[in-house]
PDB file of N, CA and C in Angstrom:
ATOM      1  N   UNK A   1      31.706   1.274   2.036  1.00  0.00           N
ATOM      2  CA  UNK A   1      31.791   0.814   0.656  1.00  0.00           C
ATOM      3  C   UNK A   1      30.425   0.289   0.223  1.00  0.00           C
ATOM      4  N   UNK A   2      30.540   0.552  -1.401  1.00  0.00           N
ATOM      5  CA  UNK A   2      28.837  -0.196  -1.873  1.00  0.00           C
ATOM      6  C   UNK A   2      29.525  -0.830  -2.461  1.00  0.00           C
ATOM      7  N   UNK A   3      28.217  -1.786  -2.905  1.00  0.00           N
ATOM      8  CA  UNK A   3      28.444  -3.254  -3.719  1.00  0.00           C
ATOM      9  C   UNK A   3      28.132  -2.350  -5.285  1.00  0.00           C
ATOM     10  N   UNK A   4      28.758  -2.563  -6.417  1.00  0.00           N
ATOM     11  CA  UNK A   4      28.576  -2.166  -7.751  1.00  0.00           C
ATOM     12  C   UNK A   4      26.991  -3.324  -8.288  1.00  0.00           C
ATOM     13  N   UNK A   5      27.076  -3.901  -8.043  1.00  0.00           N
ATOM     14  CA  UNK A   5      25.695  -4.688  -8.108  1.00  0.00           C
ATOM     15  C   UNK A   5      25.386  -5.570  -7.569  1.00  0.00           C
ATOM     16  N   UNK A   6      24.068  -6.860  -7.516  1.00  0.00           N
ATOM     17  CA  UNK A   6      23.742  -7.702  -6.324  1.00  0.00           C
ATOM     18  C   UNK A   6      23.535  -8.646  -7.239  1.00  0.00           C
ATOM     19  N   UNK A   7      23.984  -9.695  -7.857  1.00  0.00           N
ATOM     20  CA  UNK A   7      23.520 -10.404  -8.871  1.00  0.00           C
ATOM     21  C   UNK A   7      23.047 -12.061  -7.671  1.00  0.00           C
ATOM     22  N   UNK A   8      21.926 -12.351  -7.972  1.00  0.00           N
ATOM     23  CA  UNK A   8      21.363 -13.347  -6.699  1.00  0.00           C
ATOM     24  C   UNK A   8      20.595 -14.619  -7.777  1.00  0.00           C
ATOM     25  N   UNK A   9      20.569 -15.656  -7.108  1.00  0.00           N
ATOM     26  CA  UNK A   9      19.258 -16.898  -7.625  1.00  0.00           C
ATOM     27  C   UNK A   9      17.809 -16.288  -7.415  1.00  0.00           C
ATOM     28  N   UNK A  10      17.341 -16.367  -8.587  1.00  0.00           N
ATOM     29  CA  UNK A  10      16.147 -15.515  -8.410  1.00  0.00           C
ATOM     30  C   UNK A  10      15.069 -16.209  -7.895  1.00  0.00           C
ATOM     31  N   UNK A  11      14.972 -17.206  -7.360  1.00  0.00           N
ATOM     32  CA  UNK A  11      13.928 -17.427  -6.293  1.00  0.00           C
ATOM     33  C   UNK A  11      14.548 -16.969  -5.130  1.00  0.00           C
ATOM     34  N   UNK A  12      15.817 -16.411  -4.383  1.00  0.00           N
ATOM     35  CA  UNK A  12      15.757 -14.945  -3.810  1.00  0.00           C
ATOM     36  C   UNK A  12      15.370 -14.099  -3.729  1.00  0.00           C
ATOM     37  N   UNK A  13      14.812 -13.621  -4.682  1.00  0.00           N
ATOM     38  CA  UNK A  13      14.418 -12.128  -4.427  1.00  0.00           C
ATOM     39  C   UNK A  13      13.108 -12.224  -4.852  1.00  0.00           C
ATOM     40  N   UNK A  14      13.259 -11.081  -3.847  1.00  0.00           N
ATOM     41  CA  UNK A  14      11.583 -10.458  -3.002  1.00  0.00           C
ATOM     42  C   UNK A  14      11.508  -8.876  -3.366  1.00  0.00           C
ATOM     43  N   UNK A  15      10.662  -8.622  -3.316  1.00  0.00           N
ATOM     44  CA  UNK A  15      10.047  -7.155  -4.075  1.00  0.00           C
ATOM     45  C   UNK A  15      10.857  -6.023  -2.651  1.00  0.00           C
ATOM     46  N   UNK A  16      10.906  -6.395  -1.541  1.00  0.00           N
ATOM     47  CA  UNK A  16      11.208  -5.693  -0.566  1.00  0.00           C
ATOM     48  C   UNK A  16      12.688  -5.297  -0.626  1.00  0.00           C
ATOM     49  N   UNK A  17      13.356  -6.688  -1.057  1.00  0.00           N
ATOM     50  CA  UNK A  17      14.948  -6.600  -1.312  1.00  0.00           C
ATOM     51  C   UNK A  17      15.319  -5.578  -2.367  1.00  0.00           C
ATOM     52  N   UNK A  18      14.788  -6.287  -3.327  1.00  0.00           N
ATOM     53  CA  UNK A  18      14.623  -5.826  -4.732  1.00  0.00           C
ATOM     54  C   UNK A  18      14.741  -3.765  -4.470  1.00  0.00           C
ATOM     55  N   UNK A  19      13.697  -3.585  -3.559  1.00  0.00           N
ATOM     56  CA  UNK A  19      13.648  -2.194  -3.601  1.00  0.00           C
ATOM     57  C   UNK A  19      14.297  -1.186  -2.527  1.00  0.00           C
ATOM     58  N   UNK A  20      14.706  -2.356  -1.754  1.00  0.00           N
ATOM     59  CA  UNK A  20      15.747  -1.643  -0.535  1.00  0.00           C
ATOM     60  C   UNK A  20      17.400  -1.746  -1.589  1.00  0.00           C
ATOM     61  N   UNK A  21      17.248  -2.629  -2.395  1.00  0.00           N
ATOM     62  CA  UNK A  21      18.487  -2.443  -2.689  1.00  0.00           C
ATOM     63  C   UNK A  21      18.232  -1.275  -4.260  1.00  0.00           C
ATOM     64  N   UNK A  22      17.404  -1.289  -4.487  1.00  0.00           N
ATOM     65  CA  UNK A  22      17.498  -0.026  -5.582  1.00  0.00           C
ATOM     66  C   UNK A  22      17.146   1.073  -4.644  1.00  0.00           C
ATOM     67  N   UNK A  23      16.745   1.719  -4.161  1.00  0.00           N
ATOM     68  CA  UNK A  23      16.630   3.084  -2.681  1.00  0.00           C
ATOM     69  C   UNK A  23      18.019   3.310  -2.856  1.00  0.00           C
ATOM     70  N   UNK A  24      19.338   1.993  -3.008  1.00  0.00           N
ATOM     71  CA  UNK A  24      20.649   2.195  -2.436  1.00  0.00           C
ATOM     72  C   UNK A  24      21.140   2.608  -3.742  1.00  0.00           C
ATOM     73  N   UNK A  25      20.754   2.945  -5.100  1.00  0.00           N
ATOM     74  CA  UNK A  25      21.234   2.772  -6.249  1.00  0.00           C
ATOM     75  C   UNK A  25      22.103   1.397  -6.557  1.00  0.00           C
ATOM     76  N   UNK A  26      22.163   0.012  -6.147  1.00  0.00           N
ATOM     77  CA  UNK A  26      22.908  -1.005  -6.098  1.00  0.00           C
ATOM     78  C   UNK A  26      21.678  -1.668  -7.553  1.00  0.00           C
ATOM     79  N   UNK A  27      22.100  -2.109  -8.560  1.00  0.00           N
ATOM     80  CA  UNK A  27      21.290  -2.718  -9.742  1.00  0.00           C
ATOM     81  C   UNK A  27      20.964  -4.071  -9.264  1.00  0.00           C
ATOM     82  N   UNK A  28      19.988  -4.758  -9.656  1.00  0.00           N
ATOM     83  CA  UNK A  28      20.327  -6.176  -8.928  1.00  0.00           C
ATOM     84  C   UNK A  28      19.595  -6.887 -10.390  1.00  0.00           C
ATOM     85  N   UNK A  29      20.147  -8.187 -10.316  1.00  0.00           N
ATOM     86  CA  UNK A  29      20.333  -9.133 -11.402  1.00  0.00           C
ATOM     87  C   UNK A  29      19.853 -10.384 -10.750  1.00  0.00           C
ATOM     88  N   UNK A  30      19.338 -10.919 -11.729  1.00  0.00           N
ATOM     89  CA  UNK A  30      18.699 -12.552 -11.715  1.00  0.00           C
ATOM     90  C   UNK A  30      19.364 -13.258 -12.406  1.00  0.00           C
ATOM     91  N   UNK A  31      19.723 -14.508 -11.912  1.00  0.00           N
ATOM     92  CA  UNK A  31      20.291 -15.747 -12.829  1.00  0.00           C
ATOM     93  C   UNK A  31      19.229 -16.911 -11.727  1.00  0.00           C
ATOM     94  N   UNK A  32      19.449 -18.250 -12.832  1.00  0.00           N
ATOM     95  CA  UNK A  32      18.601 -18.111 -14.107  1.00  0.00           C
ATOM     96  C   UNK A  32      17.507 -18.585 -13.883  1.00  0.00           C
ATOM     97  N   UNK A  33      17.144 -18.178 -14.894  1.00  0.00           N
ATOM     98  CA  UNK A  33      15.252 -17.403 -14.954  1.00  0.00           C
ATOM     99  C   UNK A  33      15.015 -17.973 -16.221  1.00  0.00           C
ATOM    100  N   UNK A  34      14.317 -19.792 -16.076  1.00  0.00           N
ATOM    101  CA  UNK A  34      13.622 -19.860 -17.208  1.00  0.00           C
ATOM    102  C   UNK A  34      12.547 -20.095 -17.562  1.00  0.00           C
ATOM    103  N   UNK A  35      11.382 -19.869 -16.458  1.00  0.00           N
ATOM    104  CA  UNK A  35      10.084 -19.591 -16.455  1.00  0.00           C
ATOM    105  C   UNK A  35       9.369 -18.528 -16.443  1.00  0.00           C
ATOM    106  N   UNK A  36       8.780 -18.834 -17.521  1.00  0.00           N
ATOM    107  CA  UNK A  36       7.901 -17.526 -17.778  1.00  0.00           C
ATOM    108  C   UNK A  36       7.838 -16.428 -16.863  1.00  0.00           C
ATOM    109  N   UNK A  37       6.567 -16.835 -16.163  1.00  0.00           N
ATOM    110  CA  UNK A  37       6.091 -16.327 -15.368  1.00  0.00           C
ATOM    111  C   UNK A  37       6.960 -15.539 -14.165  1.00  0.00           C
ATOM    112  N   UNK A  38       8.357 -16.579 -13.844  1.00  0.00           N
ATOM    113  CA  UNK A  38       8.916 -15.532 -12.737  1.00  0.00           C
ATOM    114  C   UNK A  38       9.778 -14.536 -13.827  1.00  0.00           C
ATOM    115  N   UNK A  39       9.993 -14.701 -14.918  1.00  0.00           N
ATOM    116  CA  UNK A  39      10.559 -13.254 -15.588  1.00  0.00           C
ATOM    117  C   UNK A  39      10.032 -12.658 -15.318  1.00  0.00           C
ATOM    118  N   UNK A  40       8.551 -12.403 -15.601  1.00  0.00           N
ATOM    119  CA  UNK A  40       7.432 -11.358 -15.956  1.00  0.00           C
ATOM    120  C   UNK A  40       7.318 -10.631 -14.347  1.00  0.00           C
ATOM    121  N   UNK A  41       7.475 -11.747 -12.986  1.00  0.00           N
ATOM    122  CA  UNK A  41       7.452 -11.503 -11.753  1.00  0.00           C
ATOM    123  C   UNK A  41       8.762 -10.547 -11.701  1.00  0.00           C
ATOM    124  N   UNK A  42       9.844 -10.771 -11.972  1.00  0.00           N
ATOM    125  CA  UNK A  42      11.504 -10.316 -12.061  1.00  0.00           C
ATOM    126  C   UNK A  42      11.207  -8.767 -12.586  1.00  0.00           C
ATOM    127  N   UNK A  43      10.540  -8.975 -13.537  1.00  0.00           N
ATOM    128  CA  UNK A  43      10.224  -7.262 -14.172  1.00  0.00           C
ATOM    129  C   UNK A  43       9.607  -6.659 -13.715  1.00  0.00           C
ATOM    130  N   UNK A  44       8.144  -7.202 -13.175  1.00  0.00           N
ATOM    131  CA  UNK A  44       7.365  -6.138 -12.388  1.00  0.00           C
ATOM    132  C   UNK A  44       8.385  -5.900 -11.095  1.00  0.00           C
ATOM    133  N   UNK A  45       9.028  -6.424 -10.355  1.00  0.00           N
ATOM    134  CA  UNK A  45       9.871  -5.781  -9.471  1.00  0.00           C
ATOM    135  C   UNK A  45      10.652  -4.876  -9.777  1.00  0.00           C
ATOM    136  N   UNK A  46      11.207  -4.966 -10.496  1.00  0.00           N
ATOM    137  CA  UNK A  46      12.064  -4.207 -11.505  1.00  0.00           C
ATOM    138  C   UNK A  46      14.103  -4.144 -11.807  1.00  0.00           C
ATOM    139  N   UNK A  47      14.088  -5.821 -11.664  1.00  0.00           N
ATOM    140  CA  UNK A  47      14.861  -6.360 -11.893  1.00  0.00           C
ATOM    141  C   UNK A  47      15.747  -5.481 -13.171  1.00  0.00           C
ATOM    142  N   UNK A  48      17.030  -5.368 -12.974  1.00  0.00           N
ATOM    143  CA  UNK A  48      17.630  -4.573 -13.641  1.00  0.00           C
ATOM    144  C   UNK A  48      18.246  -5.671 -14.811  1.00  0.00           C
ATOM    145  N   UNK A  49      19.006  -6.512 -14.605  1.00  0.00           N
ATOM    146  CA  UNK A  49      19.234  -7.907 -15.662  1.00  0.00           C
ATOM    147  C   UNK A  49      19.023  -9.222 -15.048  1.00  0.00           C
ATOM    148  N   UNK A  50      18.269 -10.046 -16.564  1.00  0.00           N
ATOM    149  CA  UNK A  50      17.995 -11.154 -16.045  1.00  0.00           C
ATOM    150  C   UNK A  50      18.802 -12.097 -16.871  1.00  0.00           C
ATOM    151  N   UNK A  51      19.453 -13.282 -16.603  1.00  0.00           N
ATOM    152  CA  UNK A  51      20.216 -14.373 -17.333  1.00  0.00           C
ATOM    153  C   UNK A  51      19.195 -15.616 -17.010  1.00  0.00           C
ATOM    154  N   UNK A  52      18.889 -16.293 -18.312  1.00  0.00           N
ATOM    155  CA  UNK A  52      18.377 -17.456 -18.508  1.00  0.00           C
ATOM    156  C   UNK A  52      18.871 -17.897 -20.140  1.00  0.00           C
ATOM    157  N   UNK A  53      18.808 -19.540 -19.483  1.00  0.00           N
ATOM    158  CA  UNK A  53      18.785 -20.266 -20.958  1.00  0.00           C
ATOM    159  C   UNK A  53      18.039 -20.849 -21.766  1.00  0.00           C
ATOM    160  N   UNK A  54      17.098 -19.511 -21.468  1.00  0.00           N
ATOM    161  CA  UNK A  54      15.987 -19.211 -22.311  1.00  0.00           C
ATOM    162  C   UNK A  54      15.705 -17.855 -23.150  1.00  0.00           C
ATOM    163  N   UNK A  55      16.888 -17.298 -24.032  1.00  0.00           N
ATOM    164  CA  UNK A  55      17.081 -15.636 -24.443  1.00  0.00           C
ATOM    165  C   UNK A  55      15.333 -15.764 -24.789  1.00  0.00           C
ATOM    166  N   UNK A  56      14.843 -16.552 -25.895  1.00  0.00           N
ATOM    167  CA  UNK A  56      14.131 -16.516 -26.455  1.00  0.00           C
ATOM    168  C   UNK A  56      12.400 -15.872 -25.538  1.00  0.00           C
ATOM    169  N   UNK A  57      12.396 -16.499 -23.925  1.00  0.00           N
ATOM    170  CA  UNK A  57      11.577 -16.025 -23.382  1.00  0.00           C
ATOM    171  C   UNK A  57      11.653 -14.438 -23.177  1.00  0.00           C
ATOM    172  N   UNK A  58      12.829 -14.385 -22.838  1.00  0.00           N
ATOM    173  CA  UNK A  58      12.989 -12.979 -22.416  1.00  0.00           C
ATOM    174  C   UNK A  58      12.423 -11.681 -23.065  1.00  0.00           C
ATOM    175  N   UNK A  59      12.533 -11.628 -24.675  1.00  0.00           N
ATOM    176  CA  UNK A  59      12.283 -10.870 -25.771  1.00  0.00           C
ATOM    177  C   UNK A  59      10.927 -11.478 -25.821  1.00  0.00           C
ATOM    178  N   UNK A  60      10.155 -12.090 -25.129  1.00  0.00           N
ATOM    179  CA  UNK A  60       8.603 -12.179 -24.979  1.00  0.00           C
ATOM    180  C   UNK A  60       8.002 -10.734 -23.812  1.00  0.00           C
ATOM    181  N   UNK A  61       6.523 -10.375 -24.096  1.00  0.00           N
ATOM    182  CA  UNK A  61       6.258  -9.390 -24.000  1.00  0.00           C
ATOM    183  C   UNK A  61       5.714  -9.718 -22.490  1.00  0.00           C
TER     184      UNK A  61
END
């Protein structure tokens, strides 16, 4: 059996996880994420969704 997705605390995840678990097609998700900087970290990995209670950062570039 697969997991339908990996939703984790995102000072968990690591670029290695991150990409062993996309290799598996498994999406993986961040909660919550309300510093800048680890969004921007969350995306360059290529974090599939991120939850913070911060929408407003998110829709930053």
């Amino acid at each position: 059996a697969q997991a339908d997705a990996v939703m984790l605390y995102y000072k968990l995840l690591t670029p290695g996880l991150v990409r062993f678990l996309q290799e598996r097609g498994v999406p993986v998700y961040a909660y919550t994420v309300d510093d800048p900087r680890a969004i921007r970290r969350l995306r360059a990995m290529g974090v599939h969704v991120i939850a913070s209670n911060r929408p407003e950062l998110l829709l930053q570039g």
